[in-house]
PDB file of N, CA and C in Angstrom:
ATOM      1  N   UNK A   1      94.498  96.441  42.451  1.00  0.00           N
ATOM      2  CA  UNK A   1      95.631  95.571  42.676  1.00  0.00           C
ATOM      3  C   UNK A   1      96.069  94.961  41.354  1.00  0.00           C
ATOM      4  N   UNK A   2      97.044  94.964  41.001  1.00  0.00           N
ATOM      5  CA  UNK A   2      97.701  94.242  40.150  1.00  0.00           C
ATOM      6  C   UNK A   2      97.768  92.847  40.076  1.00  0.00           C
ATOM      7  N   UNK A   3      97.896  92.195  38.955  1.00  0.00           N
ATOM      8  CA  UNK A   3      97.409  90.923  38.454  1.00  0.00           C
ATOM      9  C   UNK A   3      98.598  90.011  38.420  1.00  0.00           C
ATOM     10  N   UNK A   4      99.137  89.164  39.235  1.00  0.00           N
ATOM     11  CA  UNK A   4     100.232  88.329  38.934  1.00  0.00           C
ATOM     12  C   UNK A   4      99.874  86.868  38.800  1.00  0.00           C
ATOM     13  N   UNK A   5     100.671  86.009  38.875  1.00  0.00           N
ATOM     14  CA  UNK A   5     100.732  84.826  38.850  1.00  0.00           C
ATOM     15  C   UNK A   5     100.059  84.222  39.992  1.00  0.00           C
ATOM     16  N   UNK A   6      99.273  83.440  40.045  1.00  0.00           N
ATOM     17  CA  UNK A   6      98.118  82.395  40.626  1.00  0.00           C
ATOM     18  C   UNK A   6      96.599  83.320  41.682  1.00  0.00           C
ATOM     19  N   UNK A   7      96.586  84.657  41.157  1.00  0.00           N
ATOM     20  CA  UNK A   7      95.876  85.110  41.510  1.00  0.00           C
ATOM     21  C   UNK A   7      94.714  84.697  41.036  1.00  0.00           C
ATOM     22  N   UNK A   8      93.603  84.862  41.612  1.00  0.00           N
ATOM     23  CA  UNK A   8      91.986  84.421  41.248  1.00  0.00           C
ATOM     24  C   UNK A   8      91.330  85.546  40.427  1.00  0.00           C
ATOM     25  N   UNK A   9      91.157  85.513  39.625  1.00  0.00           N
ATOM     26  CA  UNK A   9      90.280  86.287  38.943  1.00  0.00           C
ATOM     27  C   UNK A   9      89.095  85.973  38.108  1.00  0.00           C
ATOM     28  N   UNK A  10      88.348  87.105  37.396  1.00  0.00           N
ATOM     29  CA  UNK A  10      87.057  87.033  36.815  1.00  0.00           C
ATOM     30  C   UNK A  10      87.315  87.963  35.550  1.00  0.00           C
ATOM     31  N   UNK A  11      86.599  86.538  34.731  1.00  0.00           N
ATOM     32  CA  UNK A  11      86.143  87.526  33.387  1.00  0.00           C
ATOM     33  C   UNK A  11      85.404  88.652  33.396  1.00  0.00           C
ATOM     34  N   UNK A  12      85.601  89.922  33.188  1.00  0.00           N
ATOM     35  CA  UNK A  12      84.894  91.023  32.330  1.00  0.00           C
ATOM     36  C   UNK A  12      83.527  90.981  31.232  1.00  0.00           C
ATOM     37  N   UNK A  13      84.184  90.417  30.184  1.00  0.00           N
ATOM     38  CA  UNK A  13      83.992  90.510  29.031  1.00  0.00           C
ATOM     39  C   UNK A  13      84.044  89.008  28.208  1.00  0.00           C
ATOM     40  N   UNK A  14      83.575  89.057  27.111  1.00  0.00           N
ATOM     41  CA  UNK A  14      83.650  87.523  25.869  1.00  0.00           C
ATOM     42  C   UNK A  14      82.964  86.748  26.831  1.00  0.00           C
ATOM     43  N   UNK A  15      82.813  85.719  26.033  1.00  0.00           N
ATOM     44  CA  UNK A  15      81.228  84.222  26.018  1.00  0.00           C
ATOM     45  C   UNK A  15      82.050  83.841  27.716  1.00  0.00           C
ATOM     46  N   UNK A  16      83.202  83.904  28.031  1.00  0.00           N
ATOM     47  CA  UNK A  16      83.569  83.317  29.499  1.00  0.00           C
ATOM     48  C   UNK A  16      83.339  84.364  30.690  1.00  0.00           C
ATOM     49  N   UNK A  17      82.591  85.648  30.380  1.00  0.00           N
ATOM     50  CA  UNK A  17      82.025  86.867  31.517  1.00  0.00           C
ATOM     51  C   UNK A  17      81.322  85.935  32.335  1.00  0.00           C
ATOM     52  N   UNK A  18      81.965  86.654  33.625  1.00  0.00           N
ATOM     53  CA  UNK A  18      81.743  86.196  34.887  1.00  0.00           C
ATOM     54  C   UNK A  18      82.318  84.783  35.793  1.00  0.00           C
ATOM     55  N   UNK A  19      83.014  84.280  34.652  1.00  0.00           N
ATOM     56  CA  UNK A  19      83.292  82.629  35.332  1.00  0.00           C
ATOM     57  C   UNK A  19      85.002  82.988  35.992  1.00  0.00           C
ATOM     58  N   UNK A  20      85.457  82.100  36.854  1.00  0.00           N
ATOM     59  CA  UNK A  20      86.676  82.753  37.569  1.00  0.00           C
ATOM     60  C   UNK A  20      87.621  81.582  36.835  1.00  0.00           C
ATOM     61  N   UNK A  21      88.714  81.864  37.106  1.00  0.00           N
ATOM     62  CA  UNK A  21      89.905  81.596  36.337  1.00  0.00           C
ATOM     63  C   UNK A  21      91.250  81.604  37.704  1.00  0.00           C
ATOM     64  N   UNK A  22      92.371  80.824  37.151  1.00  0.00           N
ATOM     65  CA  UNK A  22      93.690  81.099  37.883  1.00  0.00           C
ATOM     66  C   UNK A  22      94.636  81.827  36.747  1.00  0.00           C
ATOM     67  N   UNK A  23      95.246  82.849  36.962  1.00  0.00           N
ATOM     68  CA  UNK A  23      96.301  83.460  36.332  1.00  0.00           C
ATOM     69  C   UNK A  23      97.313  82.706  36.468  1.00  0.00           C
ATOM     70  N   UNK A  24      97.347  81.843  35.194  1.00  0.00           N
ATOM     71  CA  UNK A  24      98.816  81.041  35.323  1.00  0.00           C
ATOM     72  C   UNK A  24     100.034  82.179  34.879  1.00  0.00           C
ATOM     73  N   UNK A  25      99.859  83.400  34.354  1.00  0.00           N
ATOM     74  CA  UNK A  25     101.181  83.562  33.740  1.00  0.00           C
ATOM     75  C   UNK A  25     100.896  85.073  33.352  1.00  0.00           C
ATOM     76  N   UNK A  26     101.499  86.112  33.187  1.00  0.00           N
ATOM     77  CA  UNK A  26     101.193  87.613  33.042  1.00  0.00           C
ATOM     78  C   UNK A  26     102.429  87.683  31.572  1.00  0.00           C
ATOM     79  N   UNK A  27     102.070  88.831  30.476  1.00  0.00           N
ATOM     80  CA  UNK A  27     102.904  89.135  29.311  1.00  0.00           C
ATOM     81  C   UNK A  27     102.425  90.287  29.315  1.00  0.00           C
ATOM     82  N   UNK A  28     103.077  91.191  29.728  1.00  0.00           N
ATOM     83  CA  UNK A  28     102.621  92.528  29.762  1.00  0.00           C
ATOM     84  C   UNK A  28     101.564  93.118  29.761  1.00  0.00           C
ATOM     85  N   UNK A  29     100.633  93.410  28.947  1.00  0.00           N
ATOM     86  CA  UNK A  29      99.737  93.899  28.807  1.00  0.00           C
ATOM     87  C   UNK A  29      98.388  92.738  28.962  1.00  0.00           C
ATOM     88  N   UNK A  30      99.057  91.503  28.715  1.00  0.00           N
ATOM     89  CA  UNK A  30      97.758  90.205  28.435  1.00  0.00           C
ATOM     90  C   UNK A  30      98.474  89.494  29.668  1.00  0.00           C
ATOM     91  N   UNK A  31      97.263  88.320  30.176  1.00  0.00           N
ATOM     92  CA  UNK A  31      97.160  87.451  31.079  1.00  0.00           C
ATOM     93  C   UNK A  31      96.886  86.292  30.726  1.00  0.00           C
ATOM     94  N   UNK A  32      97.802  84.973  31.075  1.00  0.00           N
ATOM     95  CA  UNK A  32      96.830  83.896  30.517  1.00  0.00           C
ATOM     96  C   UNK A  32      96.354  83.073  31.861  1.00  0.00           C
ATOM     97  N   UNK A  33      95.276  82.883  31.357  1.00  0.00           N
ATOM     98  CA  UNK A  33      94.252  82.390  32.458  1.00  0.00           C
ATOM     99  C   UNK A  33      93.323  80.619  32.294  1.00  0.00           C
ATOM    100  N   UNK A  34      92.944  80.300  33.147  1.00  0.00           N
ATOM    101  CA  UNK A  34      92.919  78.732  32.678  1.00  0.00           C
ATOM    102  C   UNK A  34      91.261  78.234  33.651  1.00  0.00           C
ATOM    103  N   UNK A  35      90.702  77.518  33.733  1.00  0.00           N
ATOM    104  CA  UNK A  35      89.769  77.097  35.124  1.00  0.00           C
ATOM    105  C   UNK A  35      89.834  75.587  34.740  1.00  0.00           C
ATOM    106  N   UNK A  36      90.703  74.903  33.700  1.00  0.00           N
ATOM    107  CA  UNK A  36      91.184  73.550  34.209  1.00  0.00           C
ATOM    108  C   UNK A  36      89.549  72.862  33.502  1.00  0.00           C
ATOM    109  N   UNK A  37      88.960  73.360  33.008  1.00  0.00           N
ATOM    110  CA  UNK A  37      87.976  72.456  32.987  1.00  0.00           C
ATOM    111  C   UNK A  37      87.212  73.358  31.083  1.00  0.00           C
ATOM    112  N   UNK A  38      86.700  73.982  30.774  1.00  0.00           N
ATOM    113  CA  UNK A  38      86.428  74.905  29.393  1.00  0.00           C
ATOM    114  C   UNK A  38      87.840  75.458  28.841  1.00  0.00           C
ATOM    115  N   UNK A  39      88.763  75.668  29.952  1.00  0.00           N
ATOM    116  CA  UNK A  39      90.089  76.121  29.676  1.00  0.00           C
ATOM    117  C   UNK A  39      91.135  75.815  30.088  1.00  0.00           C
ATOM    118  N   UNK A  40      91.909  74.668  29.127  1.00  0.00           N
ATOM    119  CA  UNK A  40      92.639  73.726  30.082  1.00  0.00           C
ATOM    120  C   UNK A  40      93.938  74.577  30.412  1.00  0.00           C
ATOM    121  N   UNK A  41      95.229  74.411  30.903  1.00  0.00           N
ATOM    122  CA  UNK A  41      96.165  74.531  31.137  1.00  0.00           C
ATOM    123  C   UNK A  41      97.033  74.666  30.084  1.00  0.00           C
ATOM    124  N   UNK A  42      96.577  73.388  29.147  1.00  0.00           N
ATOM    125  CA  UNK A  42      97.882  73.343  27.843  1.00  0.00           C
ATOM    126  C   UNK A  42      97.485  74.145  27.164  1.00  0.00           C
ATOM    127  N   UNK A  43      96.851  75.094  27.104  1.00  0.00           N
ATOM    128  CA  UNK A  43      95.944  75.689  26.172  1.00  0.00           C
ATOM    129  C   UNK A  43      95.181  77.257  26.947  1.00  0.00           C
ATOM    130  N   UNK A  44      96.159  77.622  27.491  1.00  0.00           N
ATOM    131  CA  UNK A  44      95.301  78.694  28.778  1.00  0.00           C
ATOM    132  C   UNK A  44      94.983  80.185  27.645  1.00  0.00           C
ATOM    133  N   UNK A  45      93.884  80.952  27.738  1.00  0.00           N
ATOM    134  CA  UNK A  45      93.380  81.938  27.708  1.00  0.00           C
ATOM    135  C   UNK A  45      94.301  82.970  27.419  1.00  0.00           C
ATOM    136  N   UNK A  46      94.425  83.536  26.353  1.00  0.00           N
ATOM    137  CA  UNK A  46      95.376  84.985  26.233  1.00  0.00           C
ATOM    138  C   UNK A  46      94.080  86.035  26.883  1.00  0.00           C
ATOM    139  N   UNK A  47      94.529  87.033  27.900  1.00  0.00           N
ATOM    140  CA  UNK A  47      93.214  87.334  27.875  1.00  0.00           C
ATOM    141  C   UNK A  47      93.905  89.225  28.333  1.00  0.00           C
ATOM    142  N   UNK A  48      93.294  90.533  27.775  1.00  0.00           N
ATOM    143  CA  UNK A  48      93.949  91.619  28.186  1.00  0.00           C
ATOM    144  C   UNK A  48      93.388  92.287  29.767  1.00  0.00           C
ATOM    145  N   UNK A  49      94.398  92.702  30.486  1.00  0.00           N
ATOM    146  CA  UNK A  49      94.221  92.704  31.798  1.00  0.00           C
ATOM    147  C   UNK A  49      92.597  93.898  32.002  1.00  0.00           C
ATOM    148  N   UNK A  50      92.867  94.806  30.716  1.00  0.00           N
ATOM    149  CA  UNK A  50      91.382  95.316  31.536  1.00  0.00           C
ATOM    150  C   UNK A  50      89.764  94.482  31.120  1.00  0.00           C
ATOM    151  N   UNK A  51      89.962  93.326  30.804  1.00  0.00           N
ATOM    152  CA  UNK A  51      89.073  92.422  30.593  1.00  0.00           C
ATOM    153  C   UNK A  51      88.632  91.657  31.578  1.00  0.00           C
ATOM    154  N   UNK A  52      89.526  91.417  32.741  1.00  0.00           N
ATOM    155  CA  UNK A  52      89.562  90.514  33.631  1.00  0.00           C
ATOM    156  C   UNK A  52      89.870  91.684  35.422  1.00  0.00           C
ATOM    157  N   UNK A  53      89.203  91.098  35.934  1.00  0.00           N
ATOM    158  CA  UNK A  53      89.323  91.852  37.256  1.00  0.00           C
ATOM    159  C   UNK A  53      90.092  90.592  38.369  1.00  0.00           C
ATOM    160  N   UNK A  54      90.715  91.292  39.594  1.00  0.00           N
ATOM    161  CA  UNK A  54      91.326  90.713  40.361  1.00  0.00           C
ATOM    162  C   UNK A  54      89.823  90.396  41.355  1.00  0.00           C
ATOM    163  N   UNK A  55      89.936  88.610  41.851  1.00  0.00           N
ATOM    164  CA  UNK A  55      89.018  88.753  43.110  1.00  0.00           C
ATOM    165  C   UNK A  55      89.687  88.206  44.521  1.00  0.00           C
ATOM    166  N   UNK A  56      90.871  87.578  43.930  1.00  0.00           N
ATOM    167  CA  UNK A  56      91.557  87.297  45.006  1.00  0.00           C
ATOM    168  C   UNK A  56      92.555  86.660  45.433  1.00  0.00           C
ATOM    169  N   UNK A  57      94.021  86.348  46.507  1.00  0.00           N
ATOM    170  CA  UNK A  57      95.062  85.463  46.598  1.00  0.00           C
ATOM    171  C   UNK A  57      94.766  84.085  46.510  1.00  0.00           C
ATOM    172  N   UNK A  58      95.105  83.494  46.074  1.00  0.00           N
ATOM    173  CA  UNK A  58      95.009  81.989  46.127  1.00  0.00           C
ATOM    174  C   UNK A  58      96.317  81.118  47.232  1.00  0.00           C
ATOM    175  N   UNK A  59      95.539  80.777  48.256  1.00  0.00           N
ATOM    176  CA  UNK A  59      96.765  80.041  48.854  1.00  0.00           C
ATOM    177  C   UNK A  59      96.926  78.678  48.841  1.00  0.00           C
ATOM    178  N   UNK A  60      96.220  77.680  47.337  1.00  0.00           N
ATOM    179  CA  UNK A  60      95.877  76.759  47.380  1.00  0.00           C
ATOM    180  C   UNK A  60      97.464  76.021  46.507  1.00  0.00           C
ATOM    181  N   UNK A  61      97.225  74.495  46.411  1.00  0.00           N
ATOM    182  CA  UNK A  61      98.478  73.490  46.539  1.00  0.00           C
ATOM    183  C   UNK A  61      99.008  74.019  44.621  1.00  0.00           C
ATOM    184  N   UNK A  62      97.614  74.243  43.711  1.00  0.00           N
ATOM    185  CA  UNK A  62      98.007  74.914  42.705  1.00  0.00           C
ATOM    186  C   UNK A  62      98.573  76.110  42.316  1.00  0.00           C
ATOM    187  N   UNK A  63      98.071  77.258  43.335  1.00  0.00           N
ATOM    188  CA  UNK A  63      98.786  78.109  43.662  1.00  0.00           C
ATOM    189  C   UNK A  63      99.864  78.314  43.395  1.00  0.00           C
ATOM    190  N   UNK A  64     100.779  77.590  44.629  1.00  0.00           N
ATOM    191  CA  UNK A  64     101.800  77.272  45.083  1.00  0.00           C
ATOM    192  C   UNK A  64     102.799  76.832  43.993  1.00  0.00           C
ATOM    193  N   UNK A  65     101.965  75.709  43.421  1.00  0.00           N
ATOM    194  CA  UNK A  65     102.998  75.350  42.075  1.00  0.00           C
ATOM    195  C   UNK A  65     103.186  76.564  40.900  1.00  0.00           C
ATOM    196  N   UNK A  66     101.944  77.191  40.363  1.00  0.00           N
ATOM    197  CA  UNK A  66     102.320  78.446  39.940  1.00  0.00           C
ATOM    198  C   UNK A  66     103.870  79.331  39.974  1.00  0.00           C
ATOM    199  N   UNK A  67     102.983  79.600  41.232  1.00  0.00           N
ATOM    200  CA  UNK A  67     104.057  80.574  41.917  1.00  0.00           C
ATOM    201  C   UNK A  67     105.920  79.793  41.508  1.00  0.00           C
ATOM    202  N   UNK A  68     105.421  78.766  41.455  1.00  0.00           N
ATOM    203  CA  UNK A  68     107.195  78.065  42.112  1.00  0.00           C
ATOM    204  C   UNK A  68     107.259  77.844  40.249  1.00  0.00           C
ATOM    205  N   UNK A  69     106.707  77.703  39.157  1.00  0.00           N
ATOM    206  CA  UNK A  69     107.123  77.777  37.668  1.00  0.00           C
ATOM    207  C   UNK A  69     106.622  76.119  37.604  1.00  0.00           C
ATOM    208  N   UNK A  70     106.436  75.793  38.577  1.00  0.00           N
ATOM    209  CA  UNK A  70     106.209  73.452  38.127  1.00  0.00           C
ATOM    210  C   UNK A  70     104.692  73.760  37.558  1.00  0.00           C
ATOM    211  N   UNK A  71     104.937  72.863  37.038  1.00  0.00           N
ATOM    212  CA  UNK A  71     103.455  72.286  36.171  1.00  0.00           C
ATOM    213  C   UNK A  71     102.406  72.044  36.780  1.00  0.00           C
ATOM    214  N   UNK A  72     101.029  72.586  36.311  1.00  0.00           N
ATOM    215  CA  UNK A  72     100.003  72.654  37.488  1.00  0.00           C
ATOM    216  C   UNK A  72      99.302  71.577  36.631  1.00  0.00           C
ATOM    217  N   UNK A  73      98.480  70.457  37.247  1.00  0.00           N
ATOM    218  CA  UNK A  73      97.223  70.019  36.263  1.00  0.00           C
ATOM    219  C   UNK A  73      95.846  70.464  36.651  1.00  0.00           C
ATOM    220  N   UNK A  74      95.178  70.332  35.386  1.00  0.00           N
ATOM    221  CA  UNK A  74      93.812  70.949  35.326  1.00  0.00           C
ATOM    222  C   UNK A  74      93.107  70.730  36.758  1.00  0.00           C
ATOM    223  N   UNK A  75      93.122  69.156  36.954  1.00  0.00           N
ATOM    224  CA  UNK A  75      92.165  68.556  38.660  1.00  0.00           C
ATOM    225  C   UNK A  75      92.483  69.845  39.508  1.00  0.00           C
ATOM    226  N   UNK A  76      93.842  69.804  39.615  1.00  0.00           N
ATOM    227  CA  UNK A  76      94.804  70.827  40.465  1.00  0.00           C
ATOM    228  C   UNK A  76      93.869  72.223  40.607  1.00  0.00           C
ATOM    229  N   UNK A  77      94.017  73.227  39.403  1.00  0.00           N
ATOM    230  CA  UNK A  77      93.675  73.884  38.618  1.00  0.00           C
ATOM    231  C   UNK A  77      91.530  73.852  39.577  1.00  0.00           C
ATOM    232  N   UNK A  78      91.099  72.971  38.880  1.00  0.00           N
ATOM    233  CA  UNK A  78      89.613  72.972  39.112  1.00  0.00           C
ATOM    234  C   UNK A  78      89.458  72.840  40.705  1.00  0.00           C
ATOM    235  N   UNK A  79      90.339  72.399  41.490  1.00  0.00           N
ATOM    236  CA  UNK A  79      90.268  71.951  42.909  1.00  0.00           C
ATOM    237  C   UNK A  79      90.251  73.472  43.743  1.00  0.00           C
ATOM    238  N   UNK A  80      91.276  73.853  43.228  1.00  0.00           N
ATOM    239  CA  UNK A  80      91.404  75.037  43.594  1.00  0.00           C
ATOM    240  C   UNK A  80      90.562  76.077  43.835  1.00  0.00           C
ATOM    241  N   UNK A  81      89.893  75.942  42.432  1.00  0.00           N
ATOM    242  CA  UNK A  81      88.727  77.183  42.215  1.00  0.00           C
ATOM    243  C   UNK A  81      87.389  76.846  42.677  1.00  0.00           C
ATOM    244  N   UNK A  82      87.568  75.228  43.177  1.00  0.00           N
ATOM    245  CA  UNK A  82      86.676  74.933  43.837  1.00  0.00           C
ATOM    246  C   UNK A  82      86.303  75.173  45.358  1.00  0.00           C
ATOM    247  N   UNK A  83      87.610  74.959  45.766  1.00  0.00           N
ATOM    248  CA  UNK A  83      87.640  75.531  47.240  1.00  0.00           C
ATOM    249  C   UNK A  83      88.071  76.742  47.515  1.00  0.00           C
ATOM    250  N   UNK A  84      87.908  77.514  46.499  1.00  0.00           N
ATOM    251  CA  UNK A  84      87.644  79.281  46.666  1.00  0.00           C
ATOM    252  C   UNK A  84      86.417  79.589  46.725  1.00  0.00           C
ATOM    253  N   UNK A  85      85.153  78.832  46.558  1.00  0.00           N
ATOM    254  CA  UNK A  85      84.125  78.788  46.100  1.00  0.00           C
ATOM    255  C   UNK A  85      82.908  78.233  46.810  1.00  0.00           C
ATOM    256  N   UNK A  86      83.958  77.493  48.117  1.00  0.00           N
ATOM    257  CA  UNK A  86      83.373  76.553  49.280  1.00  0.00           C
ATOM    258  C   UNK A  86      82.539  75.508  48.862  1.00  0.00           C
ATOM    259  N   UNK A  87      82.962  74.726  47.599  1.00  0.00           N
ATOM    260  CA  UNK A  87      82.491  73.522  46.967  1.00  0.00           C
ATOM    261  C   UNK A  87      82.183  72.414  47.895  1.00  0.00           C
ATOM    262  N   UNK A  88      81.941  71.277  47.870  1.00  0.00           N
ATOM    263  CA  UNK A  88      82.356  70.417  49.227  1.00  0.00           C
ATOM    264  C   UNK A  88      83.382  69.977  48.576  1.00  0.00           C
ATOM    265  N   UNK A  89      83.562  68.710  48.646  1.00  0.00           N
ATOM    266  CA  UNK A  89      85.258  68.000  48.005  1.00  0.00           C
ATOM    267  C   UNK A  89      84.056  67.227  47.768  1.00  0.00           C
ATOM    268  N   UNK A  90      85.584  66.290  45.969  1.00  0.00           N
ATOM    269  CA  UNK A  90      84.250  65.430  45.653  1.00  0.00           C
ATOM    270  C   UNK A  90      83.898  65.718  44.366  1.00  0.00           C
ATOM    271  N   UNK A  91      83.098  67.571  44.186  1.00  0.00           N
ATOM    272  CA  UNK A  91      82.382  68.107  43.214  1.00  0.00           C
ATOM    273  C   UNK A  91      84.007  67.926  41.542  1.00  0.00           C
ATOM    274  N   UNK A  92      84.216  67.115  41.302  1.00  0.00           N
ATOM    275  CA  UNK A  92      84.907  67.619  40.232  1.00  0.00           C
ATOM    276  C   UNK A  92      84.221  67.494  38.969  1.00  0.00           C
TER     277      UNK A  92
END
């Protein structure tokens, strides 16, 4: 599956292998990717798509903002990937 905007994914590869991420934003060949917390938002991840694998839709409130171009914040961002993750609430 192809990699778009607020999809869930996982590092491949480099010191961040294995930790999951939100695809804020796709540039052809590269992805930038963020988890709001080692990798903030203002500052998201150039990262090349066969580095990173798809794990899944995100139908969360960050998501959403993604998708729509508004400004996501990191909490946002970490909340998210938290309750992809079945965190309790709380854990930030």
């Amino acid at each position: 599956m192809d990699i778009v905007k607020s999809h869930v994914v996982v590092s491949l590869a480099g010191r961040d292998k294995g930790k999951l991420f939100l695809a804020l934003d796709t540039d052809g060949e590269y992805v930038l990717i963020a988890d709001g917390r080692g990798r903030k938002q203002e500052k998201p991840k150039r990262k090349k798509r066969k580095h990173i694998q798809f794990v899944s839709e995100s139908n969360s409130y960050a998501a959403a903002k993604i998708r729509n171009g508004e400004k996501v914040l990191n909490s946002e961002i970490r909340k998210a990937l938290a309750e992809f993750l079945g965190e309790p609430k709380g854990q930030d």
